[in-house]
N, C-alpha and C. Protein backbone atom coordinates (compact mmCIF):
# COMPACT_ATOMS: atom_id res chain seq x y z
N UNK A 1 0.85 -1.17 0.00
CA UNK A 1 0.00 0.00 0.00
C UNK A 1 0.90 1.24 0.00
N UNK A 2 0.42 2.03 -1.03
CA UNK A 2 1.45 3.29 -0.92
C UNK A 2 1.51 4.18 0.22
N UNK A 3 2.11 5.22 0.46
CA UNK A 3 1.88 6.33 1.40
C UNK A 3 0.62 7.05 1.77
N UNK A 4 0.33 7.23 0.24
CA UNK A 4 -0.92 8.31 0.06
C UNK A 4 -1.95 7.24 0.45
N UNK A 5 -1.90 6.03 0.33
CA UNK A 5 -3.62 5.67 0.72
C UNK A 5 -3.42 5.15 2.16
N UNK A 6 -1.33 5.21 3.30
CA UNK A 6 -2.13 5.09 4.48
C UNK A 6 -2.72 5.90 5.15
N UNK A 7 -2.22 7.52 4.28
CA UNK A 7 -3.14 8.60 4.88
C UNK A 7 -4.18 8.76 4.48
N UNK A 8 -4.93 8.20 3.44
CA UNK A 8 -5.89 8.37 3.11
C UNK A 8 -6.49 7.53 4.18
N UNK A 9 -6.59 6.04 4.40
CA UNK A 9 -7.04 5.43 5.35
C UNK A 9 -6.77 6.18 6.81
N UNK A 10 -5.96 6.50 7.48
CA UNK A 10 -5.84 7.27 8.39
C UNK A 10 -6.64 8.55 8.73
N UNK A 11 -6.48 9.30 7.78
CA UNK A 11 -7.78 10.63 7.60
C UNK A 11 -9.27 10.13 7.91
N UNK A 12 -9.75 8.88 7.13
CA UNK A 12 -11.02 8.43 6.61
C UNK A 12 -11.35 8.06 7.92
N UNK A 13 -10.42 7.58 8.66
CA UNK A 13 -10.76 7.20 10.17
C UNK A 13 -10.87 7.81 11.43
N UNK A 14 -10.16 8.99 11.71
CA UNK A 14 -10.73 10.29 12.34
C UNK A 14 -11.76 11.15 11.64
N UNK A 15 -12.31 10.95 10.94
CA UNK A 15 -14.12 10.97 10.29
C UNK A 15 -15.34 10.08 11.30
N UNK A 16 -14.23 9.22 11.55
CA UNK A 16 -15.49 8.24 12.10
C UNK A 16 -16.34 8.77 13.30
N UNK A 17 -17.51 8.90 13.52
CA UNK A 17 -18.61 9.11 14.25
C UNK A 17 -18.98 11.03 14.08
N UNK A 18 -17.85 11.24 12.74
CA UNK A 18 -19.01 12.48 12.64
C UNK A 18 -20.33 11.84 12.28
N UNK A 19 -21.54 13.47 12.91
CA UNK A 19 -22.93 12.95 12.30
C UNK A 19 -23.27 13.28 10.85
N UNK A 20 -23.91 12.72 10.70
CA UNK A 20 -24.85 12.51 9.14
C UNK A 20 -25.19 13.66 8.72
N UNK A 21 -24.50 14.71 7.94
CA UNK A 21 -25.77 16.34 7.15
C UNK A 21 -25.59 16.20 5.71
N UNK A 22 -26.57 16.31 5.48
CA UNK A 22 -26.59 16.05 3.79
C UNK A 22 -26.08 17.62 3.45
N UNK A 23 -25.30 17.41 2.74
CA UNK A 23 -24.60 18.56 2.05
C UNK A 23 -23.16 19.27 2.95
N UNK A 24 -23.30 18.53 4.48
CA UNK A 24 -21.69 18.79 4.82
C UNK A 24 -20.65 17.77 4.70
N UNK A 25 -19.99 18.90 5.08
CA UNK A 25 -17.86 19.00 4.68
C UNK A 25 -17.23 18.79 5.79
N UNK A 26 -17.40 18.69 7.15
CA UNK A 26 -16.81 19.46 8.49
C UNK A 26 -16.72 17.72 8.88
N UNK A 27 -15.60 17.54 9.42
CA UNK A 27 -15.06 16.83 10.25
C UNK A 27 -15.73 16.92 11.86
N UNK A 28 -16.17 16.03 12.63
CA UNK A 28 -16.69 16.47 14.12
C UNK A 28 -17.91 17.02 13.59
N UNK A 29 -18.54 17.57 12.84
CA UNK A 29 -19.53 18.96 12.82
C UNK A 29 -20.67 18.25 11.92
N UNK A 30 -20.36 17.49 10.90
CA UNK A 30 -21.31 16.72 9.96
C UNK A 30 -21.07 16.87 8.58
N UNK A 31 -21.37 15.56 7.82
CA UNK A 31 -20.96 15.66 6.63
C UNK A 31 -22.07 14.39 5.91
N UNK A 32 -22.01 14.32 4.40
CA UNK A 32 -22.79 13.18 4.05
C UNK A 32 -21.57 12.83 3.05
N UNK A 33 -21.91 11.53 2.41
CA UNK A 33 -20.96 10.69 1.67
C UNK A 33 -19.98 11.31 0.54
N UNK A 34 -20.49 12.42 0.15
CA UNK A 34 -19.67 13.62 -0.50
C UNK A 34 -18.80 14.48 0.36
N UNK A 35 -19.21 14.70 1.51
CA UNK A 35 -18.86 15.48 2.44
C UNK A 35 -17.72 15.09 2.84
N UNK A 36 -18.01 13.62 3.12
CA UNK A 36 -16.26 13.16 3.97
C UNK A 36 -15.48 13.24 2.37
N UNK A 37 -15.64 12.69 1.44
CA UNK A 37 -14.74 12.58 0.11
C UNK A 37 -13.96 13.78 0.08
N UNK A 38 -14.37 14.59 -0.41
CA UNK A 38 -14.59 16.56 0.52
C UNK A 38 -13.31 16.90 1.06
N UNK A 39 -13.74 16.37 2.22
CA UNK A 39 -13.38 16.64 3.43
C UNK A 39 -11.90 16.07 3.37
N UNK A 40 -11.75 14.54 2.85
CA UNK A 40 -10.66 13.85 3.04
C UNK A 40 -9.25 14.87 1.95
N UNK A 41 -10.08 14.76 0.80
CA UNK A 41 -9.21 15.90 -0.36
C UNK A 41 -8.51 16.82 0.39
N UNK A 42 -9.23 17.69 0.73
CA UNK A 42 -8.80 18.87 1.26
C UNK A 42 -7.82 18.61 2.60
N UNK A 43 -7.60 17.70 3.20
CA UNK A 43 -6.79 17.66 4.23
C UNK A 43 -5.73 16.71 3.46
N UNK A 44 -5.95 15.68 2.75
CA UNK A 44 -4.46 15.26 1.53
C UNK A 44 -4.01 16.70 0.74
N UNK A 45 -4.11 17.20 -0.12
CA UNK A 45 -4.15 17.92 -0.55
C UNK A 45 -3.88 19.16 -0.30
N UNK A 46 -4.21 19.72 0.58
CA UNK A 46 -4.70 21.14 1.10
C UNK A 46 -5.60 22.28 0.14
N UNK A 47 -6.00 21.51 -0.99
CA UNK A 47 -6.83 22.46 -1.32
C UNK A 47 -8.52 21.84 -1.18
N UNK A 48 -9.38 22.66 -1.23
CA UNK A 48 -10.96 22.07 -1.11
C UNK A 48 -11.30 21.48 -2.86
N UNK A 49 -12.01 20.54 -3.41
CA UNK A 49 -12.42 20.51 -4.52
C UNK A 49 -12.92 21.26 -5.00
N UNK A 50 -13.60 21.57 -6.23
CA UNK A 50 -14.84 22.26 -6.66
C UNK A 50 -16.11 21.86 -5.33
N UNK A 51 -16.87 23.30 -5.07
CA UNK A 51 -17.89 23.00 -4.03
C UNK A 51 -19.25 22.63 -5.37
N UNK A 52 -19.71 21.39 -5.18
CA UNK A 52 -20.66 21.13 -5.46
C UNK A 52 -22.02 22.09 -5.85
N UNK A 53 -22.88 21.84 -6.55
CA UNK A 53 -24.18 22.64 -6.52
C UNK A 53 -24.88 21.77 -5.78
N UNK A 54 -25.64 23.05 -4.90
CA UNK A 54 -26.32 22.39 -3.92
C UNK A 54 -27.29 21.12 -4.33
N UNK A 55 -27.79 20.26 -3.87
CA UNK A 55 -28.48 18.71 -4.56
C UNK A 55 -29.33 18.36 -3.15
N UNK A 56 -30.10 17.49 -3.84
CA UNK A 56 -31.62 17.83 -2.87
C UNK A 56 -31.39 15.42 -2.78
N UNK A 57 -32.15 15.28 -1.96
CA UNK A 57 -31.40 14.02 -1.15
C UNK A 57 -32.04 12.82 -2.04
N UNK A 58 -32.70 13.72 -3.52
CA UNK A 58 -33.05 12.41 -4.42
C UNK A 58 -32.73 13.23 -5.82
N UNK A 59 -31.68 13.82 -5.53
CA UNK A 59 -30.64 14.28 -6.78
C UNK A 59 -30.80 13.20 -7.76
N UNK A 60 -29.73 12.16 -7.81
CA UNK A 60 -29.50 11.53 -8.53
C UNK A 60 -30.61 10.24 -9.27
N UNK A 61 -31.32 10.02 -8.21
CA UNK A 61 -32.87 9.67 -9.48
C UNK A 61 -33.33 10.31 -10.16
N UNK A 62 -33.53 11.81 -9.51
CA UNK A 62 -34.04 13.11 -10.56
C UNK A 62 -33.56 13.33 -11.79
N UNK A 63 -32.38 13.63 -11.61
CA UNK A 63 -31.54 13.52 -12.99
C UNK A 63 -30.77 13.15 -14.01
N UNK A 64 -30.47 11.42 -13.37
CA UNK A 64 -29.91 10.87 -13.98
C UNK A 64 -28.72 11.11 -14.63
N UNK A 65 -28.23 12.22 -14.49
CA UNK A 65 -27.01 12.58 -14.17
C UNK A 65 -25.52 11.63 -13.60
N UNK A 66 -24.29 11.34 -14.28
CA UNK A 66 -23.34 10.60 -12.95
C UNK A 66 -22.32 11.87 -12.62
N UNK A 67 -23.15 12.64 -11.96
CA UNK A 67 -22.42 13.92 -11.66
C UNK A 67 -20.80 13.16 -10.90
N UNK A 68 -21.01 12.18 -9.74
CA UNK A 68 -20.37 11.39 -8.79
C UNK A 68 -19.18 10.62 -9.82
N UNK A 69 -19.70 10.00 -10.85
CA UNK A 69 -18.58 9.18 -11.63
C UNK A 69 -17.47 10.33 -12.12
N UNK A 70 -18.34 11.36 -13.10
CA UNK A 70 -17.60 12.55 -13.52
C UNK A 70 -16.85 13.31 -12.67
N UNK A 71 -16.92 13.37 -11.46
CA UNK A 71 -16.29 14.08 -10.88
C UNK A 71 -14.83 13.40 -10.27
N UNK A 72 -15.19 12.30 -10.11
CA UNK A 72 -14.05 11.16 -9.73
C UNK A 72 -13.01 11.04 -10.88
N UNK A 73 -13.78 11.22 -11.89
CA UNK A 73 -12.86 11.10 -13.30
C UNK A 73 -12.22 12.14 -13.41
N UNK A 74 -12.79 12.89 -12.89
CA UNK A 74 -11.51 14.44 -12.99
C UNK A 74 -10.62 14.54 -11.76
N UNK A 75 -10.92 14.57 -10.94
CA UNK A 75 -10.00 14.48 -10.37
C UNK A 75 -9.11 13.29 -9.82
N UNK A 76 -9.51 11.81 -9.96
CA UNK A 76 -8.56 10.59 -9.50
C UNK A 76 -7.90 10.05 -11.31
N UNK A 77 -8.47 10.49 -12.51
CA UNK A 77 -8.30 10.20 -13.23
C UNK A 77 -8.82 8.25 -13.62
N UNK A 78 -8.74 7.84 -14.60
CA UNK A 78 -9.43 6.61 -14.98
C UNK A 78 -9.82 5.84 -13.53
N UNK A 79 -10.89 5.34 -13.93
CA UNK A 79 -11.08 3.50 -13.12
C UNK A 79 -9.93 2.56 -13.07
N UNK A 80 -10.35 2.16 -12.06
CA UNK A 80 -9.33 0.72 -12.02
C UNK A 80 -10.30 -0.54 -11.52
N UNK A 81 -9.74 -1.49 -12.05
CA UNK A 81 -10.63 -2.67 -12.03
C UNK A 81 -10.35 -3.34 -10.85
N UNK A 82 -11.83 -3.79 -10.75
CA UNK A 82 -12.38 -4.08 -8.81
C UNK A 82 -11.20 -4.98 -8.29
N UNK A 83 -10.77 -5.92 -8.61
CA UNK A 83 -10.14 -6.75 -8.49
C UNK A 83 -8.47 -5.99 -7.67
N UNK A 84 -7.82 -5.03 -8.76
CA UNK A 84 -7.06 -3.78 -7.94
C UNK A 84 -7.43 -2.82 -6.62
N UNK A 85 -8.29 -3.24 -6.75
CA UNK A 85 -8.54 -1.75 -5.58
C UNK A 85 -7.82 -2.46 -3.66
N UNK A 86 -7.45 -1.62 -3.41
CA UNK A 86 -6.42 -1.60 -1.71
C UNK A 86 -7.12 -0.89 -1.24
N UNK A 87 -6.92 -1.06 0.51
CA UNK A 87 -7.04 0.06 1.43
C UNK A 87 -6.61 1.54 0.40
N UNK A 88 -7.37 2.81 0.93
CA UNK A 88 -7.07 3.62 0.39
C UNK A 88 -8.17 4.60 -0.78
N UNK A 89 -8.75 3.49 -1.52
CA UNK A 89 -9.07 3.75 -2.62
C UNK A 89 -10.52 4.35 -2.35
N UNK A 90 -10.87 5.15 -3.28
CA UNK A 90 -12.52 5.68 -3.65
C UNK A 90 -13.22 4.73 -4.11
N UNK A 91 -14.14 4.12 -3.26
CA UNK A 91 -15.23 3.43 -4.12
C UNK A 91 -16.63 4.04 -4.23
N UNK A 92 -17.42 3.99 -5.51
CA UNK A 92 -18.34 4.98 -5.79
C UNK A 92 -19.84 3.49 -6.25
N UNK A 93 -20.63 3.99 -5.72
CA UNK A 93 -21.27 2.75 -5.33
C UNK A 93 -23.07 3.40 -6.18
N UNK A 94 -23.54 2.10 -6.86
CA UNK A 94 -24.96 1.99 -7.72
C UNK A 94 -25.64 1.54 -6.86
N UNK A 95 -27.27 1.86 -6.38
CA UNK A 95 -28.08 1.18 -5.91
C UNK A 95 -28.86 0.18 -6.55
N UNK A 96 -28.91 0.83 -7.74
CA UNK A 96 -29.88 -0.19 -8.87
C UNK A 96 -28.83 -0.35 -10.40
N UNK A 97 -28.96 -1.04 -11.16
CA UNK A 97 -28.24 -1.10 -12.16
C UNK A 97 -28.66 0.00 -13.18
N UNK A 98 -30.10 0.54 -13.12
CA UNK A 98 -30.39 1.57 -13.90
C UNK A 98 -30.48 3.11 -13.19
N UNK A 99 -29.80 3.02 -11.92
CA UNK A 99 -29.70 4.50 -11.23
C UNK A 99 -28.56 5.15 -11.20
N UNK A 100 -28.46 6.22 -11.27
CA UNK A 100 -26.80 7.10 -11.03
C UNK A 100 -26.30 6.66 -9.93
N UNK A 101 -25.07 7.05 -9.75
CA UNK A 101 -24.00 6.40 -8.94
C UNK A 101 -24.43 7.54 -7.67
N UNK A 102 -24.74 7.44 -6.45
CA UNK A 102 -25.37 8.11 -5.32
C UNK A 102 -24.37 7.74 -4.12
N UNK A 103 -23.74 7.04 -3.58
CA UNK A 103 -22.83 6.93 -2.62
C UNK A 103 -21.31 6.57 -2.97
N UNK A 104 -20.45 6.88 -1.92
CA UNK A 104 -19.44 7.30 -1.85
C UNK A 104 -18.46 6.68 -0.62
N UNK A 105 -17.15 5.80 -1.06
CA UNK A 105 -16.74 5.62 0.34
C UNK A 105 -15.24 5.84 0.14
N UNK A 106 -14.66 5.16 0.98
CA UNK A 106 -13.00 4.56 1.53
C UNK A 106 -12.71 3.18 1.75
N UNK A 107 -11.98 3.13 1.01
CA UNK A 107 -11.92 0.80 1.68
C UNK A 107 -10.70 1.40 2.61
N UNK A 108 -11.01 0.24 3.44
CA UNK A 108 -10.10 1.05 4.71
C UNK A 108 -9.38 -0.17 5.15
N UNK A 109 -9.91 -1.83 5.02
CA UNK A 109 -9.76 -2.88 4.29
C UNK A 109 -10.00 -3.98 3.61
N UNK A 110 -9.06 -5.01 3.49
CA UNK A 110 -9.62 -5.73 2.21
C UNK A 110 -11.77 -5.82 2.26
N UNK A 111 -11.87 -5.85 3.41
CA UNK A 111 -13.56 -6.03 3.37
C UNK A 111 -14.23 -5.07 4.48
N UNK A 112 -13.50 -3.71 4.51
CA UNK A 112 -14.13 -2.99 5.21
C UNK A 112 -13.90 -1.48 4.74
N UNK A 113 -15.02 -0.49 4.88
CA UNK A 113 -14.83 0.81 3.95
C UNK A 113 -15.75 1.82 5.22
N UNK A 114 -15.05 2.83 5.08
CA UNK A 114 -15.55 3.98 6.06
C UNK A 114 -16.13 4.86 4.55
N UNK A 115 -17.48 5.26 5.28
CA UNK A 115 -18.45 6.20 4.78
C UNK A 115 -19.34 7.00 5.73
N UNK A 116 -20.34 8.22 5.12
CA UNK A 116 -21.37 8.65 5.70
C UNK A 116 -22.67 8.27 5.46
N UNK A 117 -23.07 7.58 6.18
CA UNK A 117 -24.76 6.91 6.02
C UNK A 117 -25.69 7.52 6.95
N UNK A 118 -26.37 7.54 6.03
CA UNK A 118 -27.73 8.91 6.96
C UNK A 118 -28.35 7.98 7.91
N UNK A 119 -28.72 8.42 8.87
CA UNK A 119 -28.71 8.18 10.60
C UNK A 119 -28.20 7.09 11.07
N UNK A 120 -27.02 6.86 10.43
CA UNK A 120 -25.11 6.54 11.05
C UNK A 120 -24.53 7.82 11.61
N UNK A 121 -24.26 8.33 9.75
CA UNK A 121 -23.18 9.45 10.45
C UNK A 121 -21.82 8.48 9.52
N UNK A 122 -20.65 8.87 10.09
CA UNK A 122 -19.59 8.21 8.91
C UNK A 122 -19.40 6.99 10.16
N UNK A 123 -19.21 5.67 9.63
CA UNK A 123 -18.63 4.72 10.17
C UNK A 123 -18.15 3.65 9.32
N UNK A 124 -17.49 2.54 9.60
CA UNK A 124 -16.60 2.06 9.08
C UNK A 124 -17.65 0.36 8.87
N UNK A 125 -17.77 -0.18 7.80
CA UNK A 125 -18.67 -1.05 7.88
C UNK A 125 -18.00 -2.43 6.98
N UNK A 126 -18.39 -3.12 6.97
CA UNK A 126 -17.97 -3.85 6.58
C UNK A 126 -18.19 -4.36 5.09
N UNK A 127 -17.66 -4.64 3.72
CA UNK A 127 -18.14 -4.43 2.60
C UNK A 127 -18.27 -6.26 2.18
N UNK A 128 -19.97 -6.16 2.64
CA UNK A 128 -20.35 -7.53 2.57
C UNK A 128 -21.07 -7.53 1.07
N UNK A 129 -21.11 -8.88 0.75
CA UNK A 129 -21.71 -9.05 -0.24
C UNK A 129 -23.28 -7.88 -1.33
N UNK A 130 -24.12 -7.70 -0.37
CA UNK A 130 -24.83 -7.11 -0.27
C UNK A 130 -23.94 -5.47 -0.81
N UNK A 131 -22.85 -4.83 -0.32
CA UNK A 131 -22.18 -3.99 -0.86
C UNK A 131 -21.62 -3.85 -1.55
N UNK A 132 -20.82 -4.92 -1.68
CA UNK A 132 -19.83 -5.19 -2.84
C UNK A 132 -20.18 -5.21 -4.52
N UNK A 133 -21.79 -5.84 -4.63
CA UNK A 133 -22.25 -6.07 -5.66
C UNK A 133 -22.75 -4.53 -6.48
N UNK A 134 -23.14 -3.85 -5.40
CA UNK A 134 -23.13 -2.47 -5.49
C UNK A 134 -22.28 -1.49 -6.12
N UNK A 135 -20.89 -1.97 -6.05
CA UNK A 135 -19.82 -0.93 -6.49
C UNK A 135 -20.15 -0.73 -7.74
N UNK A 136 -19.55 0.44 -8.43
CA UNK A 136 -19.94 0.75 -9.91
C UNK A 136 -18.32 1.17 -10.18
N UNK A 137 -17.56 1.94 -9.62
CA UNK A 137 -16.36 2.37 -10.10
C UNK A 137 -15.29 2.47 -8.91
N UNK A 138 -14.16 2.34 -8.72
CA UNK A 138 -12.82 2.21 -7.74
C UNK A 138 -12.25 2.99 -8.87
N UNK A 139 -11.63 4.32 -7.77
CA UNK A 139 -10.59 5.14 -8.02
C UNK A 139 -9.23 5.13 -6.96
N UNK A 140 -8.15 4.90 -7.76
CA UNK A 140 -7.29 5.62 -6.66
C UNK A 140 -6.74 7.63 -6.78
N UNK A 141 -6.79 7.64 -5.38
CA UNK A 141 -6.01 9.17 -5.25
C UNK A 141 -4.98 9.46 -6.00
N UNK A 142 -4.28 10.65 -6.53
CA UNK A 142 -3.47 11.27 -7.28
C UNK A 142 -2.71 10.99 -6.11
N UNK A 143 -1.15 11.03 -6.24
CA UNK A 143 0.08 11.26 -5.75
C UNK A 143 0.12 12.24 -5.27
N UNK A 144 1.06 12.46 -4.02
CA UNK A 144 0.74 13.89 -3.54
C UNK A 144 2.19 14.27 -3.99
N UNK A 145 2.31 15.53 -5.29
CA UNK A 145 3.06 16.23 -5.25
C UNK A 145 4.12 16.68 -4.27
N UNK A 146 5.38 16.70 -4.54
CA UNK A 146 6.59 16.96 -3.61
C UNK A 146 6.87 18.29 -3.91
């Protein structure tokens, strides 16, 4: 596992037991499954992403839109196939095979991924079958510039 994804795993894990706000960023304060992604960037990184347009909590049925894939594609650059993905990595997750891509996590390991789930809050769960089948795309993080 490289550097960048034990901090990525490390970051993703002082997240854990913020509460659940749809549309926050804040560490301790509340965030939703975009929020920690967000959140994690900006503390690898030090800069914030593009701030989102605000999105209402059935966005992505509405519009069918993969605002979530596209945005991963710009900034982690291509997919990598499921089979690759480590601690570390972005996984971006389908509820239905014909719905936009709507959640967002961290594999943190081989079968466990920290996220924000509404009335959870971010916690670290385990990526059982039932989840796994779910995934739609695995990104890894950019390198952090020296």
């Amino acid at each position: 596992m490289s550097d960048v994804n034990v901090r990525i795993v490390q970051l993703a894990s002082e997240w854990i037991g913020t509460p659940y706000r749809h549309q926050g960023y804040q560490k301790h304060i509340g965030c939703d499954c975009l929020g920690l992604i967000r959140g994690i960037w900006h503390e690898l990184y030090g800069i914030k992403p593009d701030n989102p347009q605000p999105y209402a909590m059935d966005w992505a049925e509405a519009s069918k839109e993969e605002r979530m894939l596209d945005a991963a594609r710009a900034y982690c650059g291509p997919e990598i196939a499921l089979e690759n993905m480590e601690a570390g990595c972005l996984i971006l997750f389908r509820w239905r095979q014909s719905a936009s891509i709507k959640h967002a996590g961290i594999l943190s390991a081989p079968h466990q991924f920290i996220h924000a789930y509404e009335r959870i809050g971010v916690t670290q769960s385990a990526l059982v079958p039932s989840w796994r089948r779910r995934i739609a795309a695995v990104f890894k993080f950019p390198n952090i510039s020296q």
